[in-house]
Structure formats: structure tokens, C-alpha cells
C-alpha atoms as a PDB file:
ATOM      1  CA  UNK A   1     -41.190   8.902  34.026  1.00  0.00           C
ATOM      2  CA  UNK A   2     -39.153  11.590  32.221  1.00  0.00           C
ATOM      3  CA  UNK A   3     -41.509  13.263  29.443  1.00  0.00           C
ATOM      4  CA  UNK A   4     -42.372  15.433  32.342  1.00  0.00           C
ATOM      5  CA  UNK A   5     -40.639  16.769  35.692  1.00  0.00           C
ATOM      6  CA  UNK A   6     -41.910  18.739  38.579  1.00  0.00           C
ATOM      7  CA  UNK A   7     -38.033  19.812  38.790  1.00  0.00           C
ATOM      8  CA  UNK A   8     -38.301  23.332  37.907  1.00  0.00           C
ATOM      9  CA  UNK A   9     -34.741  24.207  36.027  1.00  0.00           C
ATOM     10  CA  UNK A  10     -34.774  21.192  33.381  1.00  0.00           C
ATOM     11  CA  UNK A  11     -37.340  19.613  30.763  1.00  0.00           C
ATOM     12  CA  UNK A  12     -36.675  15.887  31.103  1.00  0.00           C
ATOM     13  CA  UNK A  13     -35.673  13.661  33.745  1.00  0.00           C
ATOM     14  CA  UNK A  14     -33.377  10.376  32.677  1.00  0.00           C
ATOM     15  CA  UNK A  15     -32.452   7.349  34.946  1.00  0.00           C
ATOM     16  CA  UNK A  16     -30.734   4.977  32.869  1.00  0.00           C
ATOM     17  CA  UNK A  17     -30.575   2.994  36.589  1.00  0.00           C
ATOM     18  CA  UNK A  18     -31.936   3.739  39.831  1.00  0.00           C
ATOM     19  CA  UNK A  19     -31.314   2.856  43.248  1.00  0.00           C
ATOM     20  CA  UNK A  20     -28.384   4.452  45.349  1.00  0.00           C
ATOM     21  CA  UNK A  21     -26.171   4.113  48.856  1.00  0.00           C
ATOM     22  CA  UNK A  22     -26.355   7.224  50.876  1.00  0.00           C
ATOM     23  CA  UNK A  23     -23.032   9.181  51.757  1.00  0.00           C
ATOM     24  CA  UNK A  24     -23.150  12.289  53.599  1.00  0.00           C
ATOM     25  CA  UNK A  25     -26.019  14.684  55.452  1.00  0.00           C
ATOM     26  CA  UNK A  26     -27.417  15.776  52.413  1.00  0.00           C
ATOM     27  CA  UNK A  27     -28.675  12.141  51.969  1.00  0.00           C
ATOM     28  CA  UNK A  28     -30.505  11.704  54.965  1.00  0.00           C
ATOM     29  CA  UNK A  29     -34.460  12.996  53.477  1.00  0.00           C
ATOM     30  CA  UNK A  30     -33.487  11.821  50.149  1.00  0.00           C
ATOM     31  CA  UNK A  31     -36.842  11.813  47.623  1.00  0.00           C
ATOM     32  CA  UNK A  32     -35.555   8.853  45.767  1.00  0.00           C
ATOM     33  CA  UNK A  33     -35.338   6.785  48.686  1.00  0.00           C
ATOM     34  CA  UNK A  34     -39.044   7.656  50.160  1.00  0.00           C
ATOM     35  CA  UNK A  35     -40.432   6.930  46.688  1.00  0.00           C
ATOM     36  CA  UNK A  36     -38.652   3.695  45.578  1.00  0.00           C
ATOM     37  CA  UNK A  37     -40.345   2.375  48.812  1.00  0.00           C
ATOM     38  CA  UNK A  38     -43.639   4.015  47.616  1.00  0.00           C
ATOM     39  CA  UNK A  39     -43.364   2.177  44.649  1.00  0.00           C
ATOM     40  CA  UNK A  40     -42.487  -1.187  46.573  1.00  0.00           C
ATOM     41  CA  UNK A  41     -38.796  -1.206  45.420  1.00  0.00           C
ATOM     42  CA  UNK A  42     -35.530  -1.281  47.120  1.00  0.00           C
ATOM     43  CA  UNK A  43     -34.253   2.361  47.041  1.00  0.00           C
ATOM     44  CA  UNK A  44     -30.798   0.597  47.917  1.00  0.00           C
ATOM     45  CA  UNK A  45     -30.319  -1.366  45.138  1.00  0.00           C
ATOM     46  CA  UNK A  46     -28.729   0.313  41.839  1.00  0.00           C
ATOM     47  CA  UNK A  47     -30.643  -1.604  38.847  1.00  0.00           C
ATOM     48  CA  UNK A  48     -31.091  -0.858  35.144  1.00  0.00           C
ATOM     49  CA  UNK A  49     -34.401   1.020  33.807  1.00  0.00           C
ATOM     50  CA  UNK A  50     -35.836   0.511  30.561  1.00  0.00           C
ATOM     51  CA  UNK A  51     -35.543   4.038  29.648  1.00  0.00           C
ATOM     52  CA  UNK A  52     -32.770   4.271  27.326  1.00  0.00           C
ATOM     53  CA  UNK A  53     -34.129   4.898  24.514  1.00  0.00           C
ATOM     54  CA  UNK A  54     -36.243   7.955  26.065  1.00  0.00           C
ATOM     55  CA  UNK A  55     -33.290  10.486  25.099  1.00  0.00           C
ATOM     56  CA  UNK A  56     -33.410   9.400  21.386  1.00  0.00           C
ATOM     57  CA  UNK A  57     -37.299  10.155  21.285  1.00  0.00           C
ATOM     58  CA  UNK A  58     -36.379  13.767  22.624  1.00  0.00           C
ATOM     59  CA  UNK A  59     -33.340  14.679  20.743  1.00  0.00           C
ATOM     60  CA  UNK A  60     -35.579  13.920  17.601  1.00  0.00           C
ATOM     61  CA  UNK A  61     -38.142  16.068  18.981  1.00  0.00           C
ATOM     62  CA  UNK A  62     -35.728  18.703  20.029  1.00  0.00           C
ATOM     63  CA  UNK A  63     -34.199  18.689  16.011  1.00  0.00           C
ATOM     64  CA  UNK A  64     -37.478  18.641  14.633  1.00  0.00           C
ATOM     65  CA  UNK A  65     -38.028  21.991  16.884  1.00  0.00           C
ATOM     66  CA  UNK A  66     -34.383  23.601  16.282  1.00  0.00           C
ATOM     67  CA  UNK A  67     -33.587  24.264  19.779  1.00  0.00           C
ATOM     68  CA  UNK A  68     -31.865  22.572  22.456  1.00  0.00           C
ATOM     69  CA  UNK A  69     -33.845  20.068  25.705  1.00  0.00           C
ATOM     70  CA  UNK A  70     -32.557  20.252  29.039  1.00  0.00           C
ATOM     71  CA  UNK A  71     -32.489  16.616  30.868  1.00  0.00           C
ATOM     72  CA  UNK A  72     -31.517  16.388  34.075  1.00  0.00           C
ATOM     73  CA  UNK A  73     -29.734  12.276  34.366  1.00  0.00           C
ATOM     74  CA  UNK A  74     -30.124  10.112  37.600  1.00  0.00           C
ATOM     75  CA  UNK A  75     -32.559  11.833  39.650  1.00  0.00           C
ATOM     76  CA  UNK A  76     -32.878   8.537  41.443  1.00  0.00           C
ATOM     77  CA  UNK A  77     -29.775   7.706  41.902  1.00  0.00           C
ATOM     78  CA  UNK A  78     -26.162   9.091  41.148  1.00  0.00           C
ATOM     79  CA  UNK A  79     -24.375   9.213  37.942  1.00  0.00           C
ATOM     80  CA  UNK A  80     -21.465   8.214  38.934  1.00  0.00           C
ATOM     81  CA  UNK A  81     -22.382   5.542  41.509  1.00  0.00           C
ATOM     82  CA  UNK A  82     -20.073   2.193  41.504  1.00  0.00           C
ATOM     83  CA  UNK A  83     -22.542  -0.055  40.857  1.00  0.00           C
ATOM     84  CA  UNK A  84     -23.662   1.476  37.816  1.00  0.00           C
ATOM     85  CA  UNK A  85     -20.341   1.089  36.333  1.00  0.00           C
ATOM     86  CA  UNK A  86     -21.025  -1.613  34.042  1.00  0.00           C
ATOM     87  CA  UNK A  87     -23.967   0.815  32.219  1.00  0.00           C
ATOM     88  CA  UNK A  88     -21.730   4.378  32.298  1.00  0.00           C
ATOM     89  CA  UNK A  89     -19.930   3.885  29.218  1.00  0.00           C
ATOM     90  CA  UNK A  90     -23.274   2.519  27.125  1.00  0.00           C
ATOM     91  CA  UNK A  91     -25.168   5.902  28.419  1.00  0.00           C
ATOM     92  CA  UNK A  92     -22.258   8.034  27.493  1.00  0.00           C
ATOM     93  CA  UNK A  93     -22.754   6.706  23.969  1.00  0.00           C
ATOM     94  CA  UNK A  94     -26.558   7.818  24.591  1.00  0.00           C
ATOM     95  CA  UNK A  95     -25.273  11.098  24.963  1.00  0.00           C
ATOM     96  CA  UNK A  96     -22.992  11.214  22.310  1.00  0.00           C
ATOM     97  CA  UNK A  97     -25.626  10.225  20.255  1.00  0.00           C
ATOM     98  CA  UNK A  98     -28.074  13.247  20.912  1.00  0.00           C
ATOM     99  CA  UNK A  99     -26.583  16.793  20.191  1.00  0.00           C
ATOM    100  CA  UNK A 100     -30.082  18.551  20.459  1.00  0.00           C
ATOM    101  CA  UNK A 101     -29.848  17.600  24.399  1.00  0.00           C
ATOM    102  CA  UNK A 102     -28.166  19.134  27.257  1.00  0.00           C
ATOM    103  CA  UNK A 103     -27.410  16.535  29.508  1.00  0.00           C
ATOM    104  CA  UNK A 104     -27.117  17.635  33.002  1.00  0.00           C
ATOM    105  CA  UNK A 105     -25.414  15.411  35.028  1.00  0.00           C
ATOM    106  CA  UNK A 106     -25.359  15.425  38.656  1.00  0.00           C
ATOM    107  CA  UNK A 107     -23.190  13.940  41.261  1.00  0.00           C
ATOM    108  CA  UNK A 108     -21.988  13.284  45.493  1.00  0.00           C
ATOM    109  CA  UNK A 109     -19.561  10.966  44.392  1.00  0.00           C
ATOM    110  CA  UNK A 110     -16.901  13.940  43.099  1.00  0.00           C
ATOM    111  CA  UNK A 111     -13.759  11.541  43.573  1.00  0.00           C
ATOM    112  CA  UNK A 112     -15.087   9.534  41.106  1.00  0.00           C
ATOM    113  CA  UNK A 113     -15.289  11.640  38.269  1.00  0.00           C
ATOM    114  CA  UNK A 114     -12.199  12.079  36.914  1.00  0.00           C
ATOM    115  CA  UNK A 115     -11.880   8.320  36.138  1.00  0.00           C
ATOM    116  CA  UNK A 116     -14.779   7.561  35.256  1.00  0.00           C
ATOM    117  CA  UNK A 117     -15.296  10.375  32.075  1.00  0.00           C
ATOM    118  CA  UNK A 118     -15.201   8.444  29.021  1.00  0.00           C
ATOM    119  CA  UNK A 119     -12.204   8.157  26.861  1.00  0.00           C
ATOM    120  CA  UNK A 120     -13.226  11.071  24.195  1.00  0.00           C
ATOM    121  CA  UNK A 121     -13.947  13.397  26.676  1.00  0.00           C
ATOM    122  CA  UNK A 122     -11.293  15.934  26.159  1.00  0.00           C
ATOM    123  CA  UNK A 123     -12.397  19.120  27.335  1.00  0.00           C
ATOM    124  CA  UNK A 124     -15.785  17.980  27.754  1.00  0.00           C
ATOM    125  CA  UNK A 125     -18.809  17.470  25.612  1.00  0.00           C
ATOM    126  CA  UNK A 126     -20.680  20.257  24.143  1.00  0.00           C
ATOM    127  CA  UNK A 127     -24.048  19.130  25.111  1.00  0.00           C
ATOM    128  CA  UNK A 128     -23.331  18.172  29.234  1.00  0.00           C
ATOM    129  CA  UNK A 129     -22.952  19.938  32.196  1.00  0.00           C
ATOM    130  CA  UNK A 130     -21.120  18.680  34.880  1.00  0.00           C
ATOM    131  CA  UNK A 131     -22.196  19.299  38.262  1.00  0.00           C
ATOM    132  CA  UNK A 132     -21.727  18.164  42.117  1.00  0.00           C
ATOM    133  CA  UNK A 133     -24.097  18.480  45.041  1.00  0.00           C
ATOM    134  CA  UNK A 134     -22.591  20.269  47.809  1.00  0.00           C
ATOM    135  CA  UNK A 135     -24.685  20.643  51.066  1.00  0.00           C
ATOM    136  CA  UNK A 136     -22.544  22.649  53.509  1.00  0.00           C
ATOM    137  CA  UNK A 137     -19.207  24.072  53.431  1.00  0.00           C
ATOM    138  CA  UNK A 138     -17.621  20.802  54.855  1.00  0.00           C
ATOM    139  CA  UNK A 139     -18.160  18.739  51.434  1.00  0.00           C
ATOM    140  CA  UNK A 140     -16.864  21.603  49.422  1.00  0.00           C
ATOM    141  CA  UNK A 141     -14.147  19.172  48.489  1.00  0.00           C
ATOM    142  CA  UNK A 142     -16.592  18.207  45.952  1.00  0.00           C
ATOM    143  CA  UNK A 143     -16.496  21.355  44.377  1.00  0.00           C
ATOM    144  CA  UNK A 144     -12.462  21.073  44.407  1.00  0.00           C
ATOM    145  CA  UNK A 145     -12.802  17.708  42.264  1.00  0.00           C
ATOM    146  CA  UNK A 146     -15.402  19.374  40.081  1.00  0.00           C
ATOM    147  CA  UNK A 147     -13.167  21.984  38.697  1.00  0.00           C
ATOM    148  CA  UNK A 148     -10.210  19.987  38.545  1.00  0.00           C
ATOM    149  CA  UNK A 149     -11.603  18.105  35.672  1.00  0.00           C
ATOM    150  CA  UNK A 150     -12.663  20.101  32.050  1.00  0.00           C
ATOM    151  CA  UNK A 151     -16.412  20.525  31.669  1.00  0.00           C
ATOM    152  CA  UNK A 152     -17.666  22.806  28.922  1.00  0.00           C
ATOM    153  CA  UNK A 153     -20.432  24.082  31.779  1.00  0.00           C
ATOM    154  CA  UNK A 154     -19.995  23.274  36.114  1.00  0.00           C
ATOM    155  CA  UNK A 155     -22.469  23.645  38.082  1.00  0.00           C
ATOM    156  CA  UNK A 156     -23.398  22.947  41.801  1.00  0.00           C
ATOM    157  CA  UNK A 157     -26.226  21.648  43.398  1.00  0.00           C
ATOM    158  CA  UNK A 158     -26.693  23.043  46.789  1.00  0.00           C
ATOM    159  CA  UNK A 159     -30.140  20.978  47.488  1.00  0.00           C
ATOM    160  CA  UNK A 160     -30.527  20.418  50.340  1.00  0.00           C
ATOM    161  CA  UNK A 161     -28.628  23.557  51.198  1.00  0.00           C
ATOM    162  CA  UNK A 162     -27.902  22.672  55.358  1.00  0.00           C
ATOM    163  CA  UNK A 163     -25.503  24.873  56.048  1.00  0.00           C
ATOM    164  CA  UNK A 164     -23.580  28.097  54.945  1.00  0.00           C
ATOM    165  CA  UNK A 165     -21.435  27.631  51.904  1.00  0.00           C
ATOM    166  CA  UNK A 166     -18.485  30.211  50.959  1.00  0.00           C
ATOM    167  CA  UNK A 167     -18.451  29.984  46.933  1.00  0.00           C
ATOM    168  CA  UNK A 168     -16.181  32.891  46.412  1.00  0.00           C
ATOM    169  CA  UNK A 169     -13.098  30.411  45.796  1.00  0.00           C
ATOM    170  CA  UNK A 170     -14.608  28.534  42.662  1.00  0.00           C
ATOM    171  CA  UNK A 171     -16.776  31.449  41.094  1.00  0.00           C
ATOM    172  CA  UNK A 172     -14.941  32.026  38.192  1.00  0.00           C
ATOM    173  CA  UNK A 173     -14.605  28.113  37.174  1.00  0.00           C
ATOM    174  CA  UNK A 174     -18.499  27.881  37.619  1.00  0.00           C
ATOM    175  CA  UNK A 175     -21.372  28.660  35.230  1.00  0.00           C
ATOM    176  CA  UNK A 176     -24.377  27.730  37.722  1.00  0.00           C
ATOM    177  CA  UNK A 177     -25.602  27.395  41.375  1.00  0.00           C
ATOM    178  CA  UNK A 178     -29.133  25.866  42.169  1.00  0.00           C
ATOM    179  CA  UNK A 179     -29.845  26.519  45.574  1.00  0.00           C
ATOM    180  CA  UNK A 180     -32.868  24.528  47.784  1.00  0.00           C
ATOM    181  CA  UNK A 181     -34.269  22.739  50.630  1.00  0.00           C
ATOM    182  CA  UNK A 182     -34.768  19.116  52.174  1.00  0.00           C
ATOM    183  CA  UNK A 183     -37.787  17.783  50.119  1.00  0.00           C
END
């Protein structure tokens, strides 16, 4: 999984772990959780892949083309998810490692961002976008905790949009909104 996605605003998909606790409404039809089971795995447990070395393989091919991929991280699960935080700082050094990839990273778990950026972060890495998932107006706090950290590009995920959500207050601290359904 990753060479290929069926999600329609990135190139690659990368879970460095999957396997995730849901947390709010926007959780409840989860994909990942439908097709862990599919696959006779525990869509509750957070456990290491063997992908890793997947973004290598495209940054090279990315070089070799002279333009930039787009990979979408933890589309089953959530980058910043407490039980992967033995693995966070390793796949941080993944993305250090590959400047011809735009890493965008994706996350519920908004109050944990700020402490859990790596060390060299600064004003944010040229090559990620940081992003929450916001599904009604009521977990706009996410949003808050988003642009109270520097990002070089925010962006929100309003999948599954459930409700109406008042942007207007953040617009100008945001580069990107991806609006959808439940899937």
C-alpha cells in the first residue's frame, strides 16, 4: 500500500504504524477501522508497518523527475497518536531525509502537537504540511491548536464534514481546506 491511492488530492499514502482509538463523531464510520477488520487485524491496536523505507524509494523517484510528490502520512491511523510515540521521532528523520516530498500530515489529536514537533522544527519544515481534521464547528478547537504552532503550510480536513463549520476566524493563517463525506 502507498505507490498508489484512491485519495484524490495526494500521490502516496504512508503509514509508518497503523491502528488507532477513536475520539470524537467524526470517528464513528472511520475507513481504517472497517478495513483493518477486512484484513483480519485489530483496527484498535497502533503497531509498526514495514513501510519505512517506501518514502526513500519516492523521494529518489521524485529527484530523478525534478519535481516535488505529495504523500499523505497515517491514513490508518493518526500521526500524532500516543502510542506511536516511540516511532515519531525515527519518521521525522524519514522526512528530514526526503526534500523532493511533501509530507502531509494529518491529525484529531490537535493538543498534541505542539509537544510532540521534533526539536529542529523551528518554523516548520519546508517539505510538510500540517493539518487537523475538524468535523463540525464544536471541535474547531483543533483548528485553534493548529495555528498556534508554526507550519510552513496548515491545512484542515473537514472529512467527514457533519456539521456547519464557520472558517472565517482562521482564514488568513490557513493555506488549504479539503472538504468531504462519511466514507
Amino acid at each position: 500500500m502507498g505507490d498508489t491511492t484512491g485519495i484524490s488530492w495526494t500521490e502516496h499514502t504512508w503509514n509508518p504504524w497503523r491502528g488507532c482509538t477513536k475520539i470524537s463523531a467524526g470517528c464513528a464510520h472511520c475507513y481504517m477501522f472497517r478495513e483493518q477488520r477486512r484484513y483480519g487485524r485489530d483496527p484498535t491496536e497502533v503497531v509498526r508497518t514495514k513501510t519505512w523505507n517506501d518514502p526513500i524509494k519516492w523521494n529518489r523517484e521524485a529527484g530523478e523527475a525534478g519535481r516535488k510528490g505529495l504523500v499523505f502520512t497515517c491514513s490508518w491511523s493518526d500521526w500524532f497518536h500516543e502510542d506511536a510515540d516511540q516511532w515519531r521521532d525515527e519518521a521525522w528523520a524519514v522526512i528530514r531525509d526526503c526534500p523532493n516530498l511533501i509530507f502531509q500530515i494529518l491529525t484529531k489529536r490537535a493538543d498534541r502537537i505542539k509537544d510532540h514537533l521534533p526539536a529542529d522544527w523551528g518554523g516548520g519544515y519546508d517539505n510538510v504540511w500540517l493539518g487537523v481534521s475538524v468535523e463540525n464547528q464544536e471541535n474547531t478547537w483543533r483548528i485553534e491548536r493548529l495555528v498556534a504552532v508554526s507550519a510552513r503550510v496548515r491545512w484542515i480536513s473537514a472529512e467527514p464534514l457533519l456539521g456547519p463549520i464557520n472558517f472565517r476566524p482562521w482564514l488568513d493563517r490557513l493555506d488549504w481546506i479539503v472538504a468531504g463525506a462519511e466514507s
